[in-house]
N, C-alpha and C. Protein backbone atom coordinates (compact mmCIF):
# COMPACT_ATOMS: atom_id res chain seq x y z
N UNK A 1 -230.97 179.51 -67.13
CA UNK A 1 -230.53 180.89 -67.09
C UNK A 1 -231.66 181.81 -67.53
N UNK A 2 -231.46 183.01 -67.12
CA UNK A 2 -232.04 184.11 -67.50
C UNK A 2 -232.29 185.27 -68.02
N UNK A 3 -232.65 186.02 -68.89
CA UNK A 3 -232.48 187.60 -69.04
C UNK A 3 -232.81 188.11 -69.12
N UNK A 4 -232.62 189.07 -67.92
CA UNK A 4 -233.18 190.47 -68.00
C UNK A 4 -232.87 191.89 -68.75
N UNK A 5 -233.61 192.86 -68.91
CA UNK A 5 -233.48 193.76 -70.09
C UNK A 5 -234.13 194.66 -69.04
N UNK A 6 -233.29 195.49 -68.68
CA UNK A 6 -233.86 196.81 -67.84
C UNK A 6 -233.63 198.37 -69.16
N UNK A 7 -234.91 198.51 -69.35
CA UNK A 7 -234.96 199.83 -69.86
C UNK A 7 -235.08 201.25 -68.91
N UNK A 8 -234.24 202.06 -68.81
CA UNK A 8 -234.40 203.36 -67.95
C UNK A 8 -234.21 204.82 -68.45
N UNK A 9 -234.83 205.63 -67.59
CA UNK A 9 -233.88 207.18 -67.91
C UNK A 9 -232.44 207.20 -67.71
N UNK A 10 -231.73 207.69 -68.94
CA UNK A 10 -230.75 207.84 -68.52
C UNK A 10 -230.08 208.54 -67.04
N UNK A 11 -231.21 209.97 -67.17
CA UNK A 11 -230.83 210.49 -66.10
C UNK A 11 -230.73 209.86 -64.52
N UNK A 12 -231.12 208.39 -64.41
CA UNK A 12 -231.08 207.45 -63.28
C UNK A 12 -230.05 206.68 -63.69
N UNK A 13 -228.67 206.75 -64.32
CA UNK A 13 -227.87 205.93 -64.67
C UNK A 13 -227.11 205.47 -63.51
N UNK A 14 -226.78 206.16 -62.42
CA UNK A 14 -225.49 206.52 -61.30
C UNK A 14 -226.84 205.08 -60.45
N UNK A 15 -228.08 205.70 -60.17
CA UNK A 15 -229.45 205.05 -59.10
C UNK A 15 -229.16 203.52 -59.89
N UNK A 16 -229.04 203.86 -61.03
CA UNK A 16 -229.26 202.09 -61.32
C UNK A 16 -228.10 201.28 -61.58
N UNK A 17 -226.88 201.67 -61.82
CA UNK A 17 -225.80 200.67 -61.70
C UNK A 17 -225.48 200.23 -60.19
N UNK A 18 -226.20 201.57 -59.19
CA UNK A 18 -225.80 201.37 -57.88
C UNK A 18 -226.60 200.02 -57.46
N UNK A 19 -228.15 199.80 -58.24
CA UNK A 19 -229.31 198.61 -57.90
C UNK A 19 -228.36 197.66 -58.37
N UNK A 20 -227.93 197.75 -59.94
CA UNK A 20 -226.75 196.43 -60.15
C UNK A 20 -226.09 196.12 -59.20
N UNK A 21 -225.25 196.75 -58.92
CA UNK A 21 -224.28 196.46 -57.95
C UNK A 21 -224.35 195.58 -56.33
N UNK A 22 -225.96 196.37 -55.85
CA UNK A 22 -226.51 195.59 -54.77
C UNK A 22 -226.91 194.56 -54.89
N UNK A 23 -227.76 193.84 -56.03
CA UNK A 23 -228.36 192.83 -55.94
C UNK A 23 -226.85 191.86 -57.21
N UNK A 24 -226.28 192.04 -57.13
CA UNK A 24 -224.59 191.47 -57.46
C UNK A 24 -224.70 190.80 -58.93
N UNK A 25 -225.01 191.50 -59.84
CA UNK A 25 -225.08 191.59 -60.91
C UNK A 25 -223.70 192.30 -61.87
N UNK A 26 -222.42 191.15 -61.93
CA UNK A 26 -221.28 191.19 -62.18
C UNK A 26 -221.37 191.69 -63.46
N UNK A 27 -221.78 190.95 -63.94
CA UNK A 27 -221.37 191.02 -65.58
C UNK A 27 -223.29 191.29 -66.37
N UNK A 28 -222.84 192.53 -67.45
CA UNK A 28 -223.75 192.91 -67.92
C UNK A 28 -223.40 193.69 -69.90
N UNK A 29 -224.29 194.05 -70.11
CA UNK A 29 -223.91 195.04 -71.75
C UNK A 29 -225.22 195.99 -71.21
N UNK A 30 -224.83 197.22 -71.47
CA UNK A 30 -225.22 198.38 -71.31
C UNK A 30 -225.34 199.09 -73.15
N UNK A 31 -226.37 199.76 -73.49
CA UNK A 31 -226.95 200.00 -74.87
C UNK A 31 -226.93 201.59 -74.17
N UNK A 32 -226.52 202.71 -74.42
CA UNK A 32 -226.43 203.77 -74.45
C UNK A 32 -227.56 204.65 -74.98
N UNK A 33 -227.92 205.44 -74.89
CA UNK A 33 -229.36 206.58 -75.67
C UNK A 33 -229.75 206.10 -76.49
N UNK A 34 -230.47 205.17 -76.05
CA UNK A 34 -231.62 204.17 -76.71
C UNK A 34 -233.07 205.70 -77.41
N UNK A 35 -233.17 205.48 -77.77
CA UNK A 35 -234.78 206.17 -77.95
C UNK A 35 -236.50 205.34 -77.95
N UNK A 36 -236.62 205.99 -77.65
CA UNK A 36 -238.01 205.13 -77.66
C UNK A 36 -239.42 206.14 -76.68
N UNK A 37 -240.46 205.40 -76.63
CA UNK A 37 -241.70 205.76 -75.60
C UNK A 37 -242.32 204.97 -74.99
N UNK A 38 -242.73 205.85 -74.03
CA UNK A 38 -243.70 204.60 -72.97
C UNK A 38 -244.94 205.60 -72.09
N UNK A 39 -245.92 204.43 -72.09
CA UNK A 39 -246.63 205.05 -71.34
C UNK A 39 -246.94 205.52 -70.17
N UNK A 40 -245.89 205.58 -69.61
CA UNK A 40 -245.53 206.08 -68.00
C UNK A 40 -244.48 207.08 -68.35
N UNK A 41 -243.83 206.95 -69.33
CA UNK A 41 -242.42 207.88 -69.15
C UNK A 41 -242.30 209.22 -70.37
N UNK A 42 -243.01 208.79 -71.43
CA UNK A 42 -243.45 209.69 -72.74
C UNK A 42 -242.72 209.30 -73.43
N UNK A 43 -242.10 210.40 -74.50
CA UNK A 43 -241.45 210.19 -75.23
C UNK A 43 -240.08 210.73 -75.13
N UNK A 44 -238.81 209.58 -75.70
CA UNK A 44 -237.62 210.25 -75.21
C UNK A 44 -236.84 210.20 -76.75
N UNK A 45 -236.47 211.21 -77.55
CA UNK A 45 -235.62 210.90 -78.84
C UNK A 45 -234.93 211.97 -78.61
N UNK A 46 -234.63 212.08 -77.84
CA UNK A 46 -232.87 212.93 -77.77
C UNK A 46 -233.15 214.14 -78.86
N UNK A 47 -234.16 215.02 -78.62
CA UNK A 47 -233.94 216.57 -79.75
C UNK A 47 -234.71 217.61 -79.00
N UNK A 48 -235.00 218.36 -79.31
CA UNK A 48 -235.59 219.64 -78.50
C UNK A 48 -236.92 219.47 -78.43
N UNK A 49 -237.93 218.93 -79.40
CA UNK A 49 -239.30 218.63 -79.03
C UNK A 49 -239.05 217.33 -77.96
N UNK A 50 -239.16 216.42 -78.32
CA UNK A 50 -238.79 215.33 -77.55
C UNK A 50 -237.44 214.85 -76.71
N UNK A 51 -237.02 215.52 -75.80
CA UNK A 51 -235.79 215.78 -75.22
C UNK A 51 -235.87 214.08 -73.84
N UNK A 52 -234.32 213.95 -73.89
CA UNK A 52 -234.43 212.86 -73.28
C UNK A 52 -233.67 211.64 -74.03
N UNK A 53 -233.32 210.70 -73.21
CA UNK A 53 -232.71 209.36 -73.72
C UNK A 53 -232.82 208.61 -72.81
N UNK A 54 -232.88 207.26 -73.37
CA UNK A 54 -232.83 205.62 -72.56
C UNK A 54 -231.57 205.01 -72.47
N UNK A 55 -231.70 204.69 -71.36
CA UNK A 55 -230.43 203.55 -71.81
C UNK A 55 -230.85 201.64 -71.29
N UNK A 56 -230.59 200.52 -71.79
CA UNK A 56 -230.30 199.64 -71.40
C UNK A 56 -229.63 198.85 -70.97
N UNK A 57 -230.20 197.76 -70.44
CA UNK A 57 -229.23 196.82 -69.56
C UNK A 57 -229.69 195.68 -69.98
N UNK A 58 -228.69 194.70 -70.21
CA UNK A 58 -228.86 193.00 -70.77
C UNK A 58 -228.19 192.39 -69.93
N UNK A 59 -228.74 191.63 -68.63
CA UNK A 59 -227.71 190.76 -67.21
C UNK A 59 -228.60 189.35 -67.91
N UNK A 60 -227.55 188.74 -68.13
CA UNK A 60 -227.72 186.97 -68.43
C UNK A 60 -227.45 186.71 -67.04
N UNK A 61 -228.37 185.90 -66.49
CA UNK A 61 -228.20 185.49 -64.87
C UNK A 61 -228.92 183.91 -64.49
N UNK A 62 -228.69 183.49 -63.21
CA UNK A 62 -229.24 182.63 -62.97
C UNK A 62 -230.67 183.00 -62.52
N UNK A 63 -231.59 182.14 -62.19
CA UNK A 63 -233.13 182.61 -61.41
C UNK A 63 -232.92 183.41 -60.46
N UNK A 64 -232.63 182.77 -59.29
CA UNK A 64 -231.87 183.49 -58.20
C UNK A 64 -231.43 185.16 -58.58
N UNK A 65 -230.66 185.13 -59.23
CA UNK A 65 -230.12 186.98 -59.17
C UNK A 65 -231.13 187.48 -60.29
N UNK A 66 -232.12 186.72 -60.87
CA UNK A 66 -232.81 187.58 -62.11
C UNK A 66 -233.57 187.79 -61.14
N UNK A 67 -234.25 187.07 -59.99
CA UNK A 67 -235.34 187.70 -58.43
C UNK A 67 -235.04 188.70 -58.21
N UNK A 68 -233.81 188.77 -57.47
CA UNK A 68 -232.96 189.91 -56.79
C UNK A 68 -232.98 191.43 -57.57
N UNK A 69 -232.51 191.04 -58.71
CA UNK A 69 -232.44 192.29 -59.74
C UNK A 69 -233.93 192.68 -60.23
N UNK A 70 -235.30 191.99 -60.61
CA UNK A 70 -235.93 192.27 -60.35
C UNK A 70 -237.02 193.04 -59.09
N UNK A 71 -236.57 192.65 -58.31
CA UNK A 71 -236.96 193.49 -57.06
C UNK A 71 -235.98 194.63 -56.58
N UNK A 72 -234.94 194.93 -56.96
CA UNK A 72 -234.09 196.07 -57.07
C UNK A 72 -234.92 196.78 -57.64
N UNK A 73 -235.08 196.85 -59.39
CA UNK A 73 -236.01 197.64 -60.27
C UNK A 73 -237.01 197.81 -59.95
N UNK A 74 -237.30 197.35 -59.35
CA UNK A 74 -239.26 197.50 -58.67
C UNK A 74 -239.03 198.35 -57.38
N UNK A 75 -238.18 198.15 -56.82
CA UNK A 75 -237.58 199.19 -55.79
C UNK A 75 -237.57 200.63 -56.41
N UNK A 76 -236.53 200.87 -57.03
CA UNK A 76 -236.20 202.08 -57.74
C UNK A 76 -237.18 202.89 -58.89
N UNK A 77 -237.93 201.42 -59.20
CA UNK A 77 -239.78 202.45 -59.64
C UNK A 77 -240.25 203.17 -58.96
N UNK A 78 -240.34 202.38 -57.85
CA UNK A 78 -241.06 203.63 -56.38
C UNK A 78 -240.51 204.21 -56.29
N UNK A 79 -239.57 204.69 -55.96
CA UNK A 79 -238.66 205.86 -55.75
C UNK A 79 -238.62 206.91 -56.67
N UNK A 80 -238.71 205.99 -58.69
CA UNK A 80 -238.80 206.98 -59.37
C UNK A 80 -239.78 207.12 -60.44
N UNK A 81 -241.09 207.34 -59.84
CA UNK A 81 -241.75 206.57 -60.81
C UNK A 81 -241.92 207.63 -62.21
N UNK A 82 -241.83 208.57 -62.18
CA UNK A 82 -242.03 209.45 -63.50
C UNK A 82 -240.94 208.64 -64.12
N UNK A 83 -239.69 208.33 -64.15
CA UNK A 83 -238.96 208.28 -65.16
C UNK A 83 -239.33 206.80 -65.93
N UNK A 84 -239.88 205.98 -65.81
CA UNK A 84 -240.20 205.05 -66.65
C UNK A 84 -239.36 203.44 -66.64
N UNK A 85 -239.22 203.06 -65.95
CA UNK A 85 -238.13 202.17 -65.35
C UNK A 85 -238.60 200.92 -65.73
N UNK A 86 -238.45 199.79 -66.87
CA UNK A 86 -239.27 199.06 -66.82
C UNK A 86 -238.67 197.44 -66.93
N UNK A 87 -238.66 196.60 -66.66
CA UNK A 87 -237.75 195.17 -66.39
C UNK A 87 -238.46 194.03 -67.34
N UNK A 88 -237.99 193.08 -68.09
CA UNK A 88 -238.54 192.30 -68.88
C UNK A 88 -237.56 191.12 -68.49
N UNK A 89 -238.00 190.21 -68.47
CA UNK A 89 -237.41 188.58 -68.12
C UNK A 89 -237.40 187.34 -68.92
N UNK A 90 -236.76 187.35 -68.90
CA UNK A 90 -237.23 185.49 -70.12
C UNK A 90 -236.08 184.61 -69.88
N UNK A 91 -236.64 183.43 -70.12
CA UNK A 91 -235.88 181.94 -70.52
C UNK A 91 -234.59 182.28 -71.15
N UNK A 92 -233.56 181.80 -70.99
CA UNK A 92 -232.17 181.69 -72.27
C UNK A 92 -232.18 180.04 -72.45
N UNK A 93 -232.56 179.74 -73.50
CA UNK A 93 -232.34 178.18 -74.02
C UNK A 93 -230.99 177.83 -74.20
N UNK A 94 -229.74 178.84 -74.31
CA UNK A 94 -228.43 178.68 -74.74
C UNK A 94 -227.59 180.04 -74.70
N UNK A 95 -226.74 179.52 -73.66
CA UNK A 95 -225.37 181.09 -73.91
C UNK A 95 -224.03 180.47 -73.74
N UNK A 96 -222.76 180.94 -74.56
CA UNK A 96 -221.98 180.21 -74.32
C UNK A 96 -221.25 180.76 -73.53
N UNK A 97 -220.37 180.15 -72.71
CA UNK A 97 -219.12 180.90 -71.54
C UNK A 97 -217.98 180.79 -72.21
């Protein structure tokens, strides 16, 4: 198994559950106005100097749909690339059902 951790603009929330949805990514946990920075996207802490919020995504998946969902997000970079869209992957040694 796998997991991916999609960090985004919130303001792409509607663009990116729609990428979930295509590349069939059932089951997920969503982290709400995350804060943080990046070097493509700046800085986002939700206040009037630094205006803006993140949100995340945690899909435990097989190889197969962690591909799929990865190339969704890499999709929707191009499309958006100011907002900062960024995908991280790794091994799961253990999850229980």
């Amino acid at each position: 198994m796998k997991m991916v951790m999609i960090c985004y603009n919130e303001a792409i929330d509607d663009e990116m559950m729609e990428t979930l949805e295509a590349c069939a990514a059932a089951n997920y946990t969503k982290i709400m106005g995350a804060f943080g920075k990046g070097g493509g996207s700046g800085t986002h802490l939700g206040n009037d100097i630094w205006p803006g919020r993140n949100n995340i995504l945690f899909v435990a998946c097989g190889g197969k749909e962690a591909g799929r969902l990865l190339a969704g997000v890499a999709a929707l970079r191009a499309e958006f690339r100011a907002e900062g869209i960024k995908a991280f992957c790794w091994g799961l040694d253990a999850a229980t059902e």
